[in-house]
C-alpha atoms as a PDB file:
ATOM      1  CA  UNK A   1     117.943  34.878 223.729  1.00  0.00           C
ATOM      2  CA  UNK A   2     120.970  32.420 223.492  1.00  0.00           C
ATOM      3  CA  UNK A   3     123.623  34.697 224.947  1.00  0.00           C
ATOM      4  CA  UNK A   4     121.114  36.129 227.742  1.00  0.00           C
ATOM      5  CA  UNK A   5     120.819  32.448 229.015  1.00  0.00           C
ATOM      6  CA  UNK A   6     124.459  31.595 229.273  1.00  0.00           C
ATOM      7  CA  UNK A   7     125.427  34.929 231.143  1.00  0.00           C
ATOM      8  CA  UNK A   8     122.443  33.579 233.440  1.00  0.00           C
ATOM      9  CA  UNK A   9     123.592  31.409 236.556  1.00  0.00           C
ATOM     10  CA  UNK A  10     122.251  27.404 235.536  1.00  0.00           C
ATOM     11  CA  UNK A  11     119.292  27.619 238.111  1.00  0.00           C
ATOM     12  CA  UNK A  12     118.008  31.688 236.826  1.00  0.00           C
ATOM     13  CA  UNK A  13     118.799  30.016 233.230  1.00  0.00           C
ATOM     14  CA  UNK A  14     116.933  27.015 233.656  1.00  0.00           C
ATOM     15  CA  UNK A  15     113.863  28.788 235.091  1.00  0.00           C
ATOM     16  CA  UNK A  16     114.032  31.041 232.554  1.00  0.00           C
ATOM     17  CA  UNK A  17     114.133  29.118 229.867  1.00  0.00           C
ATOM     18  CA  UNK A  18     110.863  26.894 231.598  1.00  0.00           C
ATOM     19  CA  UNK A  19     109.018  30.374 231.621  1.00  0.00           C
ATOM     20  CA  UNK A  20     109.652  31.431 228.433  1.00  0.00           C
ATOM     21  CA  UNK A  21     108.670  27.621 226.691  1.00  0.00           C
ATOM     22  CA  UNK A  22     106.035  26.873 228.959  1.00  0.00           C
ATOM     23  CA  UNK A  23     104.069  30.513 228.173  1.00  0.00           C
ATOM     24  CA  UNK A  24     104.042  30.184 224.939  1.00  0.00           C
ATOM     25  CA  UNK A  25     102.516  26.710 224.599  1.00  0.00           C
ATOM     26  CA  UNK A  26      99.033  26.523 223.595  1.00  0.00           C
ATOM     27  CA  UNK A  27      96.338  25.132 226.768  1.00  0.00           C
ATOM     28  CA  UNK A  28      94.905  21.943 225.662  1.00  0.00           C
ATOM     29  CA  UNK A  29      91.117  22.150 226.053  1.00  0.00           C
ATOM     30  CA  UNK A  30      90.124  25.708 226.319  1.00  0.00           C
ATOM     31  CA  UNK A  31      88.221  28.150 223.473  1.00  0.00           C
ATOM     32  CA  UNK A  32      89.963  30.939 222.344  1.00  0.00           C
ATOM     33  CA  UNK A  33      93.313  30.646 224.411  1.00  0.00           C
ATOM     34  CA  UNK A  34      96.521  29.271 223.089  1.00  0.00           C
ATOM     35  CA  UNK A  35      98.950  31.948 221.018  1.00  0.00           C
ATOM     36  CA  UNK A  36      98.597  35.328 222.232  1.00  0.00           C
ATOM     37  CA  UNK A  37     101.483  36.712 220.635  1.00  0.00           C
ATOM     38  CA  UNK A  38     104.224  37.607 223.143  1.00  0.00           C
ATOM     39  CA  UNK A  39     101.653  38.531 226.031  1.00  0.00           C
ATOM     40  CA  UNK A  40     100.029  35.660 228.052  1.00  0.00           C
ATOM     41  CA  UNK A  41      96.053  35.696 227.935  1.00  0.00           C
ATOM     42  CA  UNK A  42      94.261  34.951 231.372  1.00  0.00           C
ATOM     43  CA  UNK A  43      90.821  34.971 232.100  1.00  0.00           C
ATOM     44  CA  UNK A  44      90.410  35.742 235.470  1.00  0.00           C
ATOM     45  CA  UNK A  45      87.384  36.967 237.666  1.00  0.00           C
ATOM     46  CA  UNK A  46      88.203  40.314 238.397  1.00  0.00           C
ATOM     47  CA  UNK A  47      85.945  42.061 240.920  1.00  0.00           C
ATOM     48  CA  UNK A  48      84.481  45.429 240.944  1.00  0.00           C
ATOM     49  CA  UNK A  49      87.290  47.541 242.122  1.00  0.00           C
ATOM     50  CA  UNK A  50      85.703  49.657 245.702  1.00  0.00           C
ATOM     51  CA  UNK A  51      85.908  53.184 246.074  1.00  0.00           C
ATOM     52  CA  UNK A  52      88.718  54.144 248.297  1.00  0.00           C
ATOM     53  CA  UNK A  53      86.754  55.977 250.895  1.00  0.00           C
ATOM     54  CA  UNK A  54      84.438  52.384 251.620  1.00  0.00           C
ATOM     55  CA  UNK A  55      87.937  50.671 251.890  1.00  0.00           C
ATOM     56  CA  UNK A  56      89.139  53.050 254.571  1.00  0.00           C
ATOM     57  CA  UNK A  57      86.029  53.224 256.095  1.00  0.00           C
ATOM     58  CA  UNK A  58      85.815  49.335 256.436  1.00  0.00           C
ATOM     59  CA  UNK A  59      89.601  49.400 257.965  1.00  0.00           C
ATOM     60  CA  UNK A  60      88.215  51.928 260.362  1.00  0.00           C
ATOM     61  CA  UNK A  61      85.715  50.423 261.360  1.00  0.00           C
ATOM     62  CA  UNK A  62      87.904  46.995 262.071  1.00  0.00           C
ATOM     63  CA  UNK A  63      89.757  49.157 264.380  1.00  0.00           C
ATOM     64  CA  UNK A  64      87.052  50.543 266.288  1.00  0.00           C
ATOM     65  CA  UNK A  65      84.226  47.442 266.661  1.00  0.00           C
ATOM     66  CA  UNK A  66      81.550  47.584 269.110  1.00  0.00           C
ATOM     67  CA  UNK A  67      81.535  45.629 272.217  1.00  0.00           C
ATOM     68  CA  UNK A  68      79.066  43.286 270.807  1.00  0.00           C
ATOM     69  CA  UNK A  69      80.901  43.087 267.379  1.00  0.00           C
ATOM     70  CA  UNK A  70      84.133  42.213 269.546  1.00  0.00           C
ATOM     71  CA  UNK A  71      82.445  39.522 271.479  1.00  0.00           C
ATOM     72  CA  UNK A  72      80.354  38.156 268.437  1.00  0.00           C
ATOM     73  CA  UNK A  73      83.783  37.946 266.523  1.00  0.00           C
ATOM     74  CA  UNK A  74      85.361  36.361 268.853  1.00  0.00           C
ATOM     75  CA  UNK A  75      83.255  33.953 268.437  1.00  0.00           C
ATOM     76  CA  UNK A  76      83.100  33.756 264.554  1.00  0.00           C
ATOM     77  CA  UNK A  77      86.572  34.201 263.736  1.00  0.00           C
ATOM     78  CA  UNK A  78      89.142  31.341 263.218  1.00  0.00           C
ATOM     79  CA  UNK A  79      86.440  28.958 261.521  1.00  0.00           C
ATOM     80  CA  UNK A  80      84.849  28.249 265.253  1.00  0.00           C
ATOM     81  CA  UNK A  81      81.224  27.692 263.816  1.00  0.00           C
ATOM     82  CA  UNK A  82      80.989  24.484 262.042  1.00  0.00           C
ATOM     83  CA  UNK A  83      84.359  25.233 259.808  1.00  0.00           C
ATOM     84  CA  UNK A  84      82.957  28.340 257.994  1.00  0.00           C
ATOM     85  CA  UNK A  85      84.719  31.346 257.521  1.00  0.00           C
ATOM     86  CA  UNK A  86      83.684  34.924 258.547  1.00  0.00           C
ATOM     87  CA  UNK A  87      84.922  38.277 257.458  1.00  0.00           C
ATOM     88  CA  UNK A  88      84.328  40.976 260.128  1.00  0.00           C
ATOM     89  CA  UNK A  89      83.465  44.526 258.408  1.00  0.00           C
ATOM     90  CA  UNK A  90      83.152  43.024 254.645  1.00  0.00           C
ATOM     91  CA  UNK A  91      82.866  46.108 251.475  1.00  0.00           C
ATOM     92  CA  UNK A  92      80.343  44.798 249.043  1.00  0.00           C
ATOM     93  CA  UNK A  93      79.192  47.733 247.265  1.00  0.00           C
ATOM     94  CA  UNK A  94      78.368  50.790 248.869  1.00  0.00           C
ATOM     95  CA  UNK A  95      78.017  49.244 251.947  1.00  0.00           C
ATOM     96  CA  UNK A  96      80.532  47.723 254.414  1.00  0.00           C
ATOM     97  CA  UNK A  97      78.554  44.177 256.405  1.00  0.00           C
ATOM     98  CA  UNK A  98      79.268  43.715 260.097  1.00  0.00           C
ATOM     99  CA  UNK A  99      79.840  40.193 259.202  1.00  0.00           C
ATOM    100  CA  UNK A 100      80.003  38.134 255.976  1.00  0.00           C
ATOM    101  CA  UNK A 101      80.309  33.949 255.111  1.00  0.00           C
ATOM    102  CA  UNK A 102      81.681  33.930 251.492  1.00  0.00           C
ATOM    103  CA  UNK A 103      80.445  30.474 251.236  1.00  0.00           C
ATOM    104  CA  UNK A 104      76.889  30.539 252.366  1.00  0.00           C
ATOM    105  CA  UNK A 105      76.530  34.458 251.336  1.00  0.00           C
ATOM    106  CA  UNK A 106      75.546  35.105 255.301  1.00  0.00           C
ATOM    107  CA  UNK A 107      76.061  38.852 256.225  1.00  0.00           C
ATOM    108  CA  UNK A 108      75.128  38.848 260.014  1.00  0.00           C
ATOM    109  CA  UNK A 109      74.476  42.229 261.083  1.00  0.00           C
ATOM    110  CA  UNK A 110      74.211  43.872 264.549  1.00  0.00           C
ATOM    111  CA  UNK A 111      71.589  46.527 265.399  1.00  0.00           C
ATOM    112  CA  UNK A 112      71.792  49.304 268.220  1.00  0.00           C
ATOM    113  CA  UNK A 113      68.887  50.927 269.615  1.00  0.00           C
ATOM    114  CA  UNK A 114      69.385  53.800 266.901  1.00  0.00           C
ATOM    115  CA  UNK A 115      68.108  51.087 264.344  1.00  0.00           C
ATOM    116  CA  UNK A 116      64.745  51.522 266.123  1.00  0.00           C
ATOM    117  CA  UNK A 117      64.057  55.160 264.589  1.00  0.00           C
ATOM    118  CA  UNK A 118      61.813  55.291 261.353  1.00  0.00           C
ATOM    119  CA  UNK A 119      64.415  56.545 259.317  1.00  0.00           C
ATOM    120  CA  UNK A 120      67.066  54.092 259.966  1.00  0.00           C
ATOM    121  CA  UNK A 121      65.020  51.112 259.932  1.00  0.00           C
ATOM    122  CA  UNK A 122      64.272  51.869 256.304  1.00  0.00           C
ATOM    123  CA  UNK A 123      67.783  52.559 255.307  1.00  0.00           C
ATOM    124  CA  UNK A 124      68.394  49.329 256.658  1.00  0.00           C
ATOM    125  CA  UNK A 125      65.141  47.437 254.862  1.00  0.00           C
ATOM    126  CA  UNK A 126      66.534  49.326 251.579  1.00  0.00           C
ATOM    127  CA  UNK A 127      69.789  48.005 252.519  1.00  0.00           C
ATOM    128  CA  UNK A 128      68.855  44.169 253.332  1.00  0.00           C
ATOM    129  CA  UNK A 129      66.616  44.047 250.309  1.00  0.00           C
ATOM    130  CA  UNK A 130      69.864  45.457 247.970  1.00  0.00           C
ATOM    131  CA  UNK A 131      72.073  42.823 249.440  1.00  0.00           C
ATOM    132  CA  UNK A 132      69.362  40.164 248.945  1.00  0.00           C
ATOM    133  CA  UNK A 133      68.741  41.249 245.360  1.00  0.00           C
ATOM    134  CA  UNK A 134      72.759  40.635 245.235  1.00  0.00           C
ATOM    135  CA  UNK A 135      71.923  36.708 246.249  1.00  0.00           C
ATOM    136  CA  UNK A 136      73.310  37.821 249.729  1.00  0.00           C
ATOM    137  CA  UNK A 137      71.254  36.819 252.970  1.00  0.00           C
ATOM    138  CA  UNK A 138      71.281  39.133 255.491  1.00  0.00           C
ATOM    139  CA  UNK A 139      70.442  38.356 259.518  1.00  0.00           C
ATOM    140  CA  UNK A 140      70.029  40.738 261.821  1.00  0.00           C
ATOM    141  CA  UNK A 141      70.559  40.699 265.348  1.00  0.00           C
ATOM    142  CA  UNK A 142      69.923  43.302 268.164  1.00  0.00           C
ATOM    143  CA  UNK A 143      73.375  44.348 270.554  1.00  0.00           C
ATOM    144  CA  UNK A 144      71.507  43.520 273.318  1.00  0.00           C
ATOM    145  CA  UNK A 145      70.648  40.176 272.390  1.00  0.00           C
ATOM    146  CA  UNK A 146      74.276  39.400 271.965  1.00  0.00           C
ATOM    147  CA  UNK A 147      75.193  40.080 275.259  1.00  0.00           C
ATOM    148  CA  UNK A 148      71.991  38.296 277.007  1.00  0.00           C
ATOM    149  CA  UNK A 149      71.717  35.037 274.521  1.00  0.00           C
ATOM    150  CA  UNK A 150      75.019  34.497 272.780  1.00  0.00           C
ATOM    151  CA  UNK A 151      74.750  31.041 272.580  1.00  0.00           C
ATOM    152  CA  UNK A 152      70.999  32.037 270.926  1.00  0.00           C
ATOM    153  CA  UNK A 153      72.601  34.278 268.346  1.00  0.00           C
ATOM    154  CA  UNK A 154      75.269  31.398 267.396  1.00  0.00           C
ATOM    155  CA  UNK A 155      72.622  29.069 267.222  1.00  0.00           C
ATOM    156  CA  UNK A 156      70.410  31.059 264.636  1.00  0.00           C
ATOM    157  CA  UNK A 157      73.762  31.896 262.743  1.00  0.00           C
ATOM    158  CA  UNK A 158      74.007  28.033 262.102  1.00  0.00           C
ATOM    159  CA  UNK A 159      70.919  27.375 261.337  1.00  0.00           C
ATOM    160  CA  UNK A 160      71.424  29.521 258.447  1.00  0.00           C
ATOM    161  CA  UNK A 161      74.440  28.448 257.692  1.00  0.00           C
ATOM    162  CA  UNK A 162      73.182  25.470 257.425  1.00  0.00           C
ATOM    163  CA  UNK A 163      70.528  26.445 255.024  1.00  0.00           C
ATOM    164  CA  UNK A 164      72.488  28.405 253.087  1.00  0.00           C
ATOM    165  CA  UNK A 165      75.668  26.251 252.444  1.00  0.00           C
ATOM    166  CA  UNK A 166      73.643  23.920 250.013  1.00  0.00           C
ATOM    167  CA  UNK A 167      72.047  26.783 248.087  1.00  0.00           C
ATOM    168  CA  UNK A 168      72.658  27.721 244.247  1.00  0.00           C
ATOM    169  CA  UNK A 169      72.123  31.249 243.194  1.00  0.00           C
ATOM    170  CA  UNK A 170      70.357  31.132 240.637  1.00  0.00           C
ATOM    171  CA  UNK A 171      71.795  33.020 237.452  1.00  0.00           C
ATOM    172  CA  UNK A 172      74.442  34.238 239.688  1.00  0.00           C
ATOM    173  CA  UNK A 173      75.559  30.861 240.155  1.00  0.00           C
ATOM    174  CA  UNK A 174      78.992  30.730 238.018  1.00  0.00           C
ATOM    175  CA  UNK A 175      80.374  34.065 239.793  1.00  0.00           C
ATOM    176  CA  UNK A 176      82.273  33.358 243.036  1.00  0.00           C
ATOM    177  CA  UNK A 177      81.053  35.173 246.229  1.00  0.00           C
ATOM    178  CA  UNK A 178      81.493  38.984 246.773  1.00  0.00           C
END
């Protein structure tokens, strides 16, 4: 390792030499981590990888919002309501959310008049009550509505968000937000 670090520039060398002592140093304070025998050992959250067809789909659908979504996001985005963050056309799942708030689990989704028909208004009951067994609340809110009471629709949206920002989930509570 000697001769590796002296053909090394001082600064390469240096950093080097930081990465390789530092790594190898045992954490002070934590259960089962310390020497892991040339390979570092991190315990990280790692999600549920998506399928790649609900990834494209959710990039598609980014690029081809409704004129409600549009206006709605424009009024989401950017941390404009009360400093909480949005995500517009969010994968959890099988199932890609208009709108989601990581930290109150809000999805906010908009309806068009086909959600009136029998069989999509129980796709989207089966959907809300998946989502909701996933410690996720859903609100849903008609296109129409958007464009006749926007400053309604905001208002609702932080009334739940500021319901939800306080709330603990439960046995869910040590995972981070989907």
């Amino acid at each position: 390792m000697t001769p590796l670090l002296c053909l090394l520039p001082p600064v390469t060398s240096w950093l080097c030499f930081c990465v390789l002592c530092l790594s190898s140093l045992p954490r002070r304070g934590r259960v089962g981590e310390g020497e892991s025998h040339g390979r570092r050992r991190e315990i990280f959250f790692r999600p549920t990888p998506l399928p790649a067809e609900l990834l494209q789909a959710a990039r598609a659908l980014r690029q081809h919002m409704t004129d409600a979504e549009q206006l709605l996001w424009y009024c989401l985005r950017r941390k404009q309501l009360s400093g909480f963050r949005f995500r517009r056309q969010h994968p959890i799942e099988k199932y890609v959310l208009d709108f989601y708030c990581p930290e109150a689990r809000l999805a906010v989704e908009l309806d068009g008049g086909q959600h009136n028909q029998t069989k999509n208004a129980l796709r989207d009951r089966g959907r809300s009550d998946f989502l909701e067994t996933q410690g996720v609340c859903v609100l849903r809110v008609w296109n129409h509505e958007v464009f006749a009471n926007l400053e309604g629709v905001l208002e609702r949206i932080y009334e739940v968000l500021q319901q939800r920002a306080g709330v603990h989930y439960g046995r869910n509570d040590n995972l981070p937000p989907p």
